[in-house]
Protein backbone atom coordinates (compact mmCIF):
# COMPACT_ATOMS: atom_id res chain seq x y z
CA UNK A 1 11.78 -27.13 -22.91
CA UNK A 2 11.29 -29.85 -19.76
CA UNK A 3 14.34 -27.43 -18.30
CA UNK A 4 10.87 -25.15 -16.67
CA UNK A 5 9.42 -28.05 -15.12
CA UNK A 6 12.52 -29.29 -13.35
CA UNK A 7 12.73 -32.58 -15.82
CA UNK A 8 16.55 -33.41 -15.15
CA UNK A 9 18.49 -36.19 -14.64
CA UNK A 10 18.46 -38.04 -10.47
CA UNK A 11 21.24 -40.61 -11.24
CA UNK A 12 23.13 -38.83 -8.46
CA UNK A 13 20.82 -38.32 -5.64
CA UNK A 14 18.73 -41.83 -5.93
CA UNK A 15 20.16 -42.65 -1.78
CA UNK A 16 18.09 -40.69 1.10
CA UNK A 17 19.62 -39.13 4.27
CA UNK A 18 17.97 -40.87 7.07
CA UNK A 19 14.15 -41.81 6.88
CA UNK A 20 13.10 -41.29 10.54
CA UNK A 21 9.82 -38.90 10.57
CA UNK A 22 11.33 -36.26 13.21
CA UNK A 23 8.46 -33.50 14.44
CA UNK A 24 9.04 -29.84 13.12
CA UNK A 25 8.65 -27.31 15.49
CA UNK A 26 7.65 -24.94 12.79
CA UNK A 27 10.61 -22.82 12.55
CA UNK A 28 9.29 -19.30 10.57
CA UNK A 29 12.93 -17.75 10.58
CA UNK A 30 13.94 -15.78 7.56
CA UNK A 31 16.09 -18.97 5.97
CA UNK A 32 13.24 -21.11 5.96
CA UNK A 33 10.91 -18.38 4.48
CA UNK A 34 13.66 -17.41 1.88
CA UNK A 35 14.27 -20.91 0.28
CA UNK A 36 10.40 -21.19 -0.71
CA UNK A 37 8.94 -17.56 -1.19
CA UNK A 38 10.35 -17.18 -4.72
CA UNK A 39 8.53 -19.46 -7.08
CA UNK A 40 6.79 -18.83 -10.12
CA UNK A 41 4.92 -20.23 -13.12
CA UNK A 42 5.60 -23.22 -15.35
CA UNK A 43 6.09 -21.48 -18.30
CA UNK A 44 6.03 -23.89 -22.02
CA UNK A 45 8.44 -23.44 -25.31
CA UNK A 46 6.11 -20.69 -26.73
CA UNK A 47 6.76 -18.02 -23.66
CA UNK A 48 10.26 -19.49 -23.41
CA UNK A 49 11.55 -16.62 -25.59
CA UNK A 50 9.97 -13.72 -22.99
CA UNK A 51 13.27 -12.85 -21.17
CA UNK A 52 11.70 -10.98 -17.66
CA UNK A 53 11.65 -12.02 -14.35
CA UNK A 54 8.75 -14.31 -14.63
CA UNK A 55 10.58 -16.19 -16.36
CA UNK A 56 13.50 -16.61 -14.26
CA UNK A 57 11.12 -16.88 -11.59
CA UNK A 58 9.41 -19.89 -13.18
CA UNK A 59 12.65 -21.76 -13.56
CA UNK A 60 13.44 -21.57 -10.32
CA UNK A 61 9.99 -22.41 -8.90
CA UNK A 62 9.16 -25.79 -10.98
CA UNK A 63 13.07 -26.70 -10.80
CA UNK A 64 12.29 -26.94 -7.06
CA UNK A 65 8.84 -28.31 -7.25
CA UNK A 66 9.67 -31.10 -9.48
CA UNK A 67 13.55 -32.01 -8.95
CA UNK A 68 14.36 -34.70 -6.18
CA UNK A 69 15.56 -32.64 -3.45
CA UNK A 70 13.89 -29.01 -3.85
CA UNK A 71 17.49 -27.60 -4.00
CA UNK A 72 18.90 -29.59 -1.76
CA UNK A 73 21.71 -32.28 -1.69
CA UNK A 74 21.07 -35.34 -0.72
CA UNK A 75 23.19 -37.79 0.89
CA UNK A 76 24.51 -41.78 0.75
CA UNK A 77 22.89 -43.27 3.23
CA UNK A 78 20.83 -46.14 3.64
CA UNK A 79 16.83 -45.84 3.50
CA UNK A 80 15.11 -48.11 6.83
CA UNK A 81 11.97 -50.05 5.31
CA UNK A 82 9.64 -48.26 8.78
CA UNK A 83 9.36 -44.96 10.57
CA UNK A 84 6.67 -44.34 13.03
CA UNK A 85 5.70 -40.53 13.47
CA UNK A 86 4.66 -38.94 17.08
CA UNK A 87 1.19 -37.36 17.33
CA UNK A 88 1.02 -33.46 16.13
CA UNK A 89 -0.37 -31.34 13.07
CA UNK A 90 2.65 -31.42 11.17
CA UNK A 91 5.44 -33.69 10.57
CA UNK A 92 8.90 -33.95 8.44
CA UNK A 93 9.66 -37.14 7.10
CA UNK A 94 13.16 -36.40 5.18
CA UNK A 95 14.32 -33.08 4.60
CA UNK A 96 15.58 -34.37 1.11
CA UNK A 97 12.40 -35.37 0.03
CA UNK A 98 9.94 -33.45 -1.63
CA UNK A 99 6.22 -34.98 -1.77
CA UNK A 100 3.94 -34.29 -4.79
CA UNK A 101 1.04 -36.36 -4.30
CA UNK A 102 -1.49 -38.53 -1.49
CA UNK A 103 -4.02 -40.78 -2.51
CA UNK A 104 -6.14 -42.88 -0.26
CA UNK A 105 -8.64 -45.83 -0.51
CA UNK A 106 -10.22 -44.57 2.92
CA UNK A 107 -9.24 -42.94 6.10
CA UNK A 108 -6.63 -45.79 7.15
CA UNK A 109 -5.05 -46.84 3.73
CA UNK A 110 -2.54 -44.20 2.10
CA UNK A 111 -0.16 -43.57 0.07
CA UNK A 112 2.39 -41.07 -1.04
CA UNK A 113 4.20 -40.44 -3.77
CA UNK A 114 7.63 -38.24 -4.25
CA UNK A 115 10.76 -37.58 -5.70
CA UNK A 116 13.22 -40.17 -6.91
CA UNK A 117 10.71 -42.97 -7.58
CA UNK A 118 9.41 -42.45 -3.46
CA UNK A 119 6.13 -44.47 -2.13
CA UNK A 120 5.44 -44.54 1.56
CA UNK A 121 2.36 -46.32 2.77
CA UNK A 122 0.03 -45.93 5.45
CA UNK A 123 -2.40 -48.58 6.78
CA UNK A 124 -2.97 -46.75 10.10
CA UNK A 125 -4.55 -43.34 8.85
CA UNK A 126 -0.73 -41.88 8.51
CA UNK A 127 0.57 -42.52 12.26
CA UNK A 128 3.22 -44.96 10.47
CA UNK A 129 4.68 -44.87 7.12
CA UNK A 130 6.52 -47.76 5.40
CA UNK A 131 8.83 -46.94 2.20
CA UNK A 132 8.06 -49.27 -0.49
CA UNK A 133 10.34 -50.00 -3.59
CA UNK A 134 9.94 -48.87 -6.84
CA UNK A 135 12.64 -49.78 -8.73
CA UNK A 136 12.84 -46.67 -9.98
CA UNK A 137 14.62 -43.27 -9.84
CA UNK A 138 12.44 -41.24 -11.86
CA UNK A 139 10.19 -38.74 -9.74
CA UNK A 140 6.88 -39.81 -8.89
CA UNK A 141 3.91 -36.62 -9.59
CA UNK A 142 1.12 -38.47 -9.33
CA UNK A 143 -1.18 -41.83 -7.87
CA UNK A 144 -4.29 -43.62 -7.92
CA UNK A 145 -5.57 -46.68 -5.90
CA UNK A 146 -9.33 -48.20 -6.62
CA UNK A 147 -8.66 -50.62 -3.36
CA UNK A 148 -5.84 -51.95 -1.35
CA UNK A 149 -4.53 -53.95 -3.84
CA UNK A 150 -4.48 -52.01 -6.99
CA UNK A 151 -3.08 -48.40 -7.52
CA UNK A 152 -0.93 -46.71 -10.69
CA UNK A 153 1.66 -44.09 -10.00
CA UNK A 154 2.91 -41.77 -13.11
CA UNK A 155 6.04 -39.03 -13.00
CA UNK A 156 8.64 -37.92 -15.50
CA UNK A 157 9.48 -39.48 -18.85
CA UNK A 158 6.22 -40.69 -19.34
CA UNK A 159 6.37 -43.36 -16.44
CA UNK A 160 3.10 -45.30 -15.11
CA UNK A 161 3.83 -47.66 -12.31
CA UNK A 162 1.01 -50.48 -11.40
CA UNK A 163 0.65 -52.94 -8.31
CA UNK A 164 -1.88 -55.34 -7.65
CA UNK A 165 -0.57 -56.15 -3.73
CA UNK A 166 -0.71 -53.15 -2.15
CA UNK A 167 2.70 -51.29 -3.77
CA UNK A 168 4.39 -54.72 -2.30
CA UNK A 169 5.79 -54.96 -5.49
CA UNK A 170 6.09 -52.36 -9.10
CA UNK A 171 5.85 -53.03 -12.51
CA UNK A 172 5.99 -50.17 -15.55
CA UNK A 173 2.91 -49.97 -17.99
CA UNK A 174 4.51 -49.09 -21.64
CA UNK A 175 2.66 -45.37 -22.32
CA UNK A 176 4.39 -44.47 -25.78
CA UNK A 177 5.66 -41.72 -24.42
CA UNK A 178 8.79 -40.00 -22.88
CA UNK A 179 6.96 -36.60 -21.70
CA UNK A 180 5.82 -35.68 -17.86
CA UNK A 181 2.53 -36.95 -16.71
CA UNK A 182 1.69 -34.77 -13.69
CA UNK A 183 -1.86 -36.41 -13.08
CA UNK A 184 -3.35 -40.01 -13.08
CA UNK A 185 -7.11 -41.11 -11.97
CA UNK A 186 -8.29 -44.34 -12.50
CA UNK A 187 -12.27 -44.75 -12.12
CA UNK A 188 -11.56 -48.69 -12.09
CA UNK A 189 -9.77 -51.10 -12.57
CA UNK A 190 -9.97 -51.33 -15.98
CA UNK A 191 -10.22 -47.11 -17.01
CA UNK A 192 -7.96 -44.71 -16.21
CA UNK A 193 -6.51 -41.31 -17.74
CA UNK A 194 -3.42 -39.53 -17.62
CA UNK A 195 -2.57 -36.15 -18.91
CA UNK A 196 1.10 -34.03 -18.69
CA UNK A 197 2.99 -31.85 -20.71
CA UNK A 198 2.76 -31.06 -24.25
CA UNK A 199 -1.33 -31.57 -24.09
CA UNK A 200 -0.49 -35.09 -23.44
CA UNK A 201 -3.73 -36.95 -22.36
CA UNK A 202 -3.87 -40.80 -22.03
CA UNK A 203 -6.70 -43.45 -21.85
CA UNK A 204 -6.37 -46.75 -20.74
CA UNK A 205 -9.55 -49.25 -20.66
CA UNK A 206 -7.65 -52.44 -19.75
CA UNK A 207 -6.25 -51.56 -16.48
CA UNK A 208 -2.90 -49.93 -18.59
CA UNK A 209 -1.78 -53.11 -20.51
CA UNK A 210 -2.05 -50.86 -23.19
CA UNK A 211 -2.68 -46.61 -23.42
CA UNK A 212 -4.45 -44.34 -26.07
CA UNK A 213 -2.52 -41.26 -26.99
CA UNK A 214 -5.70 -38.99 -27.12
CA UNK A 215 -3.21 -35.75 -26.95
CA UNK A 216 -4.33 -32.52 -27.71
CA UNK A 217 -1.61 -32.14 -29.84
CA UNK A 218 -0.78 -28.26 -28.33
CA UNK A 219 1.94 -26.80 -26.49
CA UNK A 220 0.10 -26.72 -23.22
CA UNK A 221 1.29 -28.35 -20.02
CA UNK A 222 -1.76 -29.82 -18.36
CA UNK A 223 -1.16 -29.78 -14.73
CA UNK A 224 -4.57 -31.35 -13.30
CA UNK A 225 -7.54 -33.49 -13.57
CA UNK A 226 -10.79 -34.68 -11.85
CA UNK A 227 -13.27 -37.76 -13.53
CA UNK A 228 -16.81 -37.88 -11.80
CA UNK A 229 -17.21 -41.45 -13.70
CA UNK A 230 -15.64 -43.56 -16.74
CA UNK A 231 -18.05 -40.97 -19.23
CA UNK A 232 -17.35 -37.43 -17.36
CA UNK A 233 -14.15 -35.74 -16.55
CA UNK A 234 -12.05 -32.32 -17.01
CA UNK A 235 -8.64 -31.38 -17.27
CA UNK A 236 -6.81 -28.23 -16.51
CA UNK A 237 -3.28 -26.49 -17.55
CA UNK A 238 -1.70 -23.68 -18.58
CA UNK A 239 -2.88 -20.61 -20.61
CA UNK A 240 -5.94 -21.21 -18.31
CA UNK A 241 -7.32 -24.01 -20.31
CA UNK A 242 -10.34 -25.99 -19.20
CA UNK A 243 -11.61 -29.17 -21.07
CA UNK A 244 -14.39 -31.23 -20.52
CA UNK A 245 -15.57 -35.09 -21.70
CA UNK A 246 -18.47 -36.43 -21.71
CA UNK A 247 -17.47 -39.67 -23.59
CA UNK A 248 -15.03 -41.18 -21.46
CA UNK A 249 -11.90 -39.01 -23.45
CA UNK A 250 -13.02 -39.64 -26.67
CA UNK A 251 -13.12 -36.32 -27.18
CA UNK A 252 -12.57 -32.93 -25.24
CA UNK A 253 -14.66 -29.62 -25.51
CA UNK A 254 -12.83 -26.25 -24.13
CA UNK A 255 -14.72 -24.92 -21.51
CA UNK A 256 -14.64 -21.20 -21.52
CA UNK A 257 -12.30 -19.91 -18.66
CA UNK A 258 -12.33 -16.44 -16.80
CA UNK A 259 -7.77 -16.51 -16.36
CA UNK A 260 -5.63 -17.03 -19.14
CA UNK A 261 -2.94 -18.20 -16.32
CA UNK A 262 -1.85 -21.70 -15.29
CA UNK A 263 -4.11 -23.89 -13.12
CA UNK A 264 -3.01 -26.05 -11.27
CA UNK A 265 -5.59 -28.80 -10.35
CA UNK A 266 -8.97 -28.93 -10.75
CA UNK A 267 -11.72 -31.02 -8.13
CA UNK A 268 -15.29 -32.04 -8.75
CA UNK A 269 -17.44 -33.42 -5.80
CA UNK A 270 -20.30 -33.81 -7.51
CA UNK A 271 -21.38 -33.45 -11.13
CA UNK A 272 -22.20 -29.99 -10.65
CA UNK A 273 -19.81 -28.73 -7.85
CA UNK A 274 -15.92 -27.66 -8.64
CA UNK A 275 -13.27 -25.91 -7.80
CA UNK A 276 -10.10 -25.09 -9.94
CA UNK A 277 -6.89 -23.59 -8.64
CA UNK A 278 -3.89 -21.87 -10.16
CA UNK A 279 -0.98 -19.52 -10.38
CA UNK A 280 -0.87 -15.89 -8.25
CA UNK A 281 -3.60 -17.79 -5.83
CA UNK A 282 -6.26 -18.29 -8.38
CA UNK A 283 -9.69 -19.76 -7.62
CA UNK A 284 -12.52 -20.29 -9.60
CA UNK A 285 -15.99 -22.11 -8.59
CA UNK A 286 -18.46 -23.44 -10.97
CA UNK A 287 -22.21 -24.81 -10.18
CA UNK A 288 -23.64 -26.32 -13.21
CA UNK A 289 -21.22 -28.74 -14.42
CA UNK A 290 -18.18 -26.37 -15.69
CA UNK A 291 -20.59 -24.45 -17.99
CA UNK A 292 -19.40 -21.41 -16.42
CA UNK A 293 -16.95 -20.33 -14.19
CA UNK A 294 -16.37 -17.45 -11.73
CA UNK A 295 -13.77 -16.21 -9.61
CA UNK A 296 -12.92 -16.15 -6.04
CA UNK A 297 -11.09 -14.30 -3.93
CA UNK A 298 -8.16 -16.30 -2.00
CA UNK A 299 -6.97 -13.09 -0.31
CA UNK A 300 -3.50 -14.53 -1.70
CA UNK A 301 -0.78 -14.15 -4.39
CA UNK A 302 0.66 -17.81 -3.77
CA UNK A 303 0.33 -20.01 -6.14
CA UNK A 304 -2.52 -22.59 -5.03
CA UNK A 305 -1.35 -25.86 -5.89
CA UNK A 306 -3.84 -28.71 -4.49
CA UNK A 307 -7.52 -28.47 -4.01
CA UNK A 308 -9.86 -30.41 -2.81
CA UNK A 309 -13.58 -30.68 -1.36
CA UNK A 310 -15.76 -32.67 1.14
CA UNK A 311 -19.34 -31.06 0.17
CA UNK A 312 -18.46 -28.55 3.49
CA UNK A 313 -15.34 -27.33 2.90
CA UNK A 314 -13.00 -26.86 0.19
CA UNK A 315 -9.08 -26.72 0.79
CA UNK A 316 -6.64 -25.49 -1.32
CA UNK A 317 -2.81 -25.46 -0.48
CA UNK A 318 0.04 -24.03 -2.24
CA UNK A 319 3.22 -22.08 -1.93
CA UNK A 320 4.64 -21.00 1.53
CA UNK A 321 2.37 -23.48 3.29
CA UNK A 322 -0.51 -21.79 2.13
CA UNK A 323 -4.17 -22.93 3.10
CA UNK A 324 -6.72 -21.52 2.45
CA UNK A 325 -10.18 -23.31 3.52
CA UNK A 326 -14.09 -22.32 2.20
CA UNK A 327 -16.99 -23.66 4.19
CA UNK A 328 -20.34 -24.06 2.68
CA UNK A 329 -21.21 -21.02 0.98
CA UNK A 330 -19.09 -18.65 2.54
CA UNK A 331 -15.46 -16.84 1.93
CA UNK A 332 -12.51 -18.12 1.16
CA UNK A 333 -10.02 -17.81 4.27
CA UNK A 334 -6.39 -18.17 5.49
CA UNK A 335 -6.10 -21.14 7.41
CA UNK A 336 -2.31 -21.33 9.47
CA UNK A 337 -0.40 -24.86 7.99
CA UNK A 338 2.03 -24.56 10.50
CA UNK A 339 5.22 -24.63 7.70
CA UNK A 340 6.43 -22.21 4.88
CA UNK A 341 7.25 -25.18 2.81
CA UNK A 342 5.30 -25.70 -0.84
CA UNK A 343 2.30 -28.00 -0.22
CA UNK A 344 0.79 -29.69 -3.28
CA UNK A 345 -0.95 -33.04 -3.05
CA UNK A 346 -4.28 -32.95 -0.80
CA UNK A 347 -6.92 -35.41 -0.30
CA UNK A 348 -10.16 -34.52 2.48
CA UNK A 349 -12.91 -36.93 4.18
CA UNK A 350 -15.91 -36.03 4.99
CA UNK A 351 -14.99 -36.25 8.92
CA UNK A 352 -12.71 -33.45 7.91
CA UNK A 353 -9.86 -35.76 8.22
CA UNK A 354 -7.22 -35.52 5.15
CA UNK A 355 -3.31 -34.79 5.14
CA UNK A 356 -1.66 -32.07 2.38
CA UNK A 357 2.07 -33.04 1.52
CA UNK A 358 4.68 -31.02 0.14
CA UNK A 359 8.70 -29.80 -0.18
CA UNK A 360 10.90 -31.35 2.52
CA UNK A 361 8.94 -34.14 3.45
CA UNK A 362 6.22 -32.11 4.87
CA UNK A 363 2.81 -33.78 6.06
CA UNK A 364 0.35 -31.90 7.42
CA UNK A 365 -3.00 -33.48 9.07
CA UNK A 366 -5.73 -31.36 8.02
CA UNK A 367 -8.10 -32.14 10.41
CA UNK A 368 -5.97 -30.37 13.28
CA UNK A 369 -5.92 -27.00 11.21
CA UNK A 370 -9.42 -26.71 9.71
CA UNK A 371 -12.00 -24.90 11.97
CA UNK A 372 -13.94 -27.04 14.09
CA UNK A 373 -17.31 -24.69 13.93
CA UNK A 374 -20.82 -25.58 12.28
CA UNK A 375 -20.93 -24.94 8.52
CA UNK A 376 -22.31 -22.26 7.25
């Protein structure tokens, strides 16, 4: 049932249109708002057979969120190798591309990862961006970097990328598998996990040479993952499920969960400080390790997508451009992104500096939209 999380073939729309990062102006008009408003969740074979309009609803929405083009088609033309980007809060890249994931070594070094096997690269904290071949046409969900050298991607039909200079150059690590992998973290350079659809989870301890299947072996999509350390980590998914390891994925212990709904991703900054985020603008908060759980209010129905934290804030992002930021110990609230397009990946400094990328190219600098005022 991949058909609910967009998995289809991209043999036809592997060329970009252009590749010059143009500033958006932040057009709110009713087209722009109607292409994205209408999303809902990834649903797995189990639900399939619930005809309603969730279910239409979740077609639709992961169709978009993980096809090449969020609905749109792209065209033949050549992709440039460089595009610098102006100064400003927000900035589209290519309309036809839809961004899933950012993952930095620090403030300067970036990268991005997208649709149709796309990998931009920043070594000037995002003010230019340089496309860097994959080889590949398969979409890209997820990425990892441990320094400037080394980094892992992994997308659909059970793809891991690896570089060791920089994403100058690709090669594919053999997984044993064919199904999604929406999230990869490696701790080092030797151990990393993976986990995707059909409770896959993976384990590498040689850098990827070779992966352990340690799959739940469910129907359950799991959509996102945090590791504190090569021993502790937890993974999230649908159905609301939670797991936790505390021996480096040889086994997993279901943490009791307050939703029975998808989440989305799930972010620990320290080992007893998290944040998980979900479907219908779900957040939960835990403060002893994952033990227990409570909810939060988003003061939103989008689906929250991405979340991160710095130890002052937490950000989340999701559907319609939605941000919604927590400092210290106080409420979650809206925060304007400037865009109605999907955000999903996220990553946040401690200087408040970060970016959140999403549908259409779409990359937002965080520190230009979160408030500026002393914690509280």
């Amino acid at each position: 049932m991949e058909d609910f999380v967009g998995q289809t073939s991209r043999e036809d729309s592997a060329a970009r249109y252009g590749g010059k990062i143009i500033w958006e102006k932040c057009r709110q008009d009713n087209r722009e708002i109607s292409k994205f408003h209408i999303r809902g969740e990834g649903m797995s074979r189990r639900r399939a057979w619930f005809i309603s309009p969730m279910v239409i609803a979740s077609a639709c929405f992961f169709t978009l969120l993980f096809s090449d083009s969020g609905g749109a088609t792209t065209q033949g033309k050549p992709e440039p190798t460089m595009a610098s980007t102006p100064k400003g809060t927000v900035w589209k890249y290519d309309y036809f591309d839809n961004f899933y994931d950012v993952s930095p070594v620090n403030s300067r070094e970036i990268w991005i990862v997208g649709n149709s096997g796309k990998i931009l690269h920043s070594g000037d904290e995002g003010k230019s961006w340089t496309i860097q071949v994959s080889g590949i046409k398969e979409d890209l969900y997820s990425a990892s970097f441990i320094d400037v050298r080394r980094g892992w991607c992994a997308g659909s039909n059970g793809l891991i990328l690896h570089t060791e200079d920089g994403g100058v150059t690709w090669a594919r690590q053999t997984t044993g598998t064919t199904h999604p992998i929406f999230r990869i973290q490696f701790l080092s350079e030797k151990v990393g996990f993976a986990c995707g659809y059909f409770g896959l989870i993976l384990r590498t301890t040689d850098g990827g040479r070779t992966w352990e299947n340690k799959s739940l072996g469910e129907d359950v999509a799991l959509r996102g993952m945090s590791f504190l350390n090569e021993k502790t980590g937890f993974i999230v998914g649908e159905f609301g499920t939670m797991l936790k390891t505390a021996d480096g994925g040889s086994s997993f212990t279901r943490l009791t969960s307050p939703v029975a709904n998808t989440l989305f991703a799930i972010f620990f900054f320290d080992a007893n400080s998290g944040y998980a985020s979900g479907i219908d603008g779900c957040l939960l908060a835990t403060i002893d390790g994952g033990r227990t759980w409570r909810k939060e209010d988003s003061g939103t129905k989008d689906h929250l997508i991405g979340i991160r934290s710095n130890g002052l804030f937490a950000v989340a992002v999701g559907l319609r451009g939605a941000v919604r930021v927590k400092a210290g110990g106080g409420k979650w609230v809206a925060v304007d992104g400037k865009t109605f397009n999907w955000l999903s990946g996220i990553y946040l400094d401690r200087d408040r500096k970060g970016l959140a990328v999403g549908a259409h190219g779409t990359i937002i600098r965080l520190e230009e939209i979160l408030p500026k005022g002393k914690e509280k």
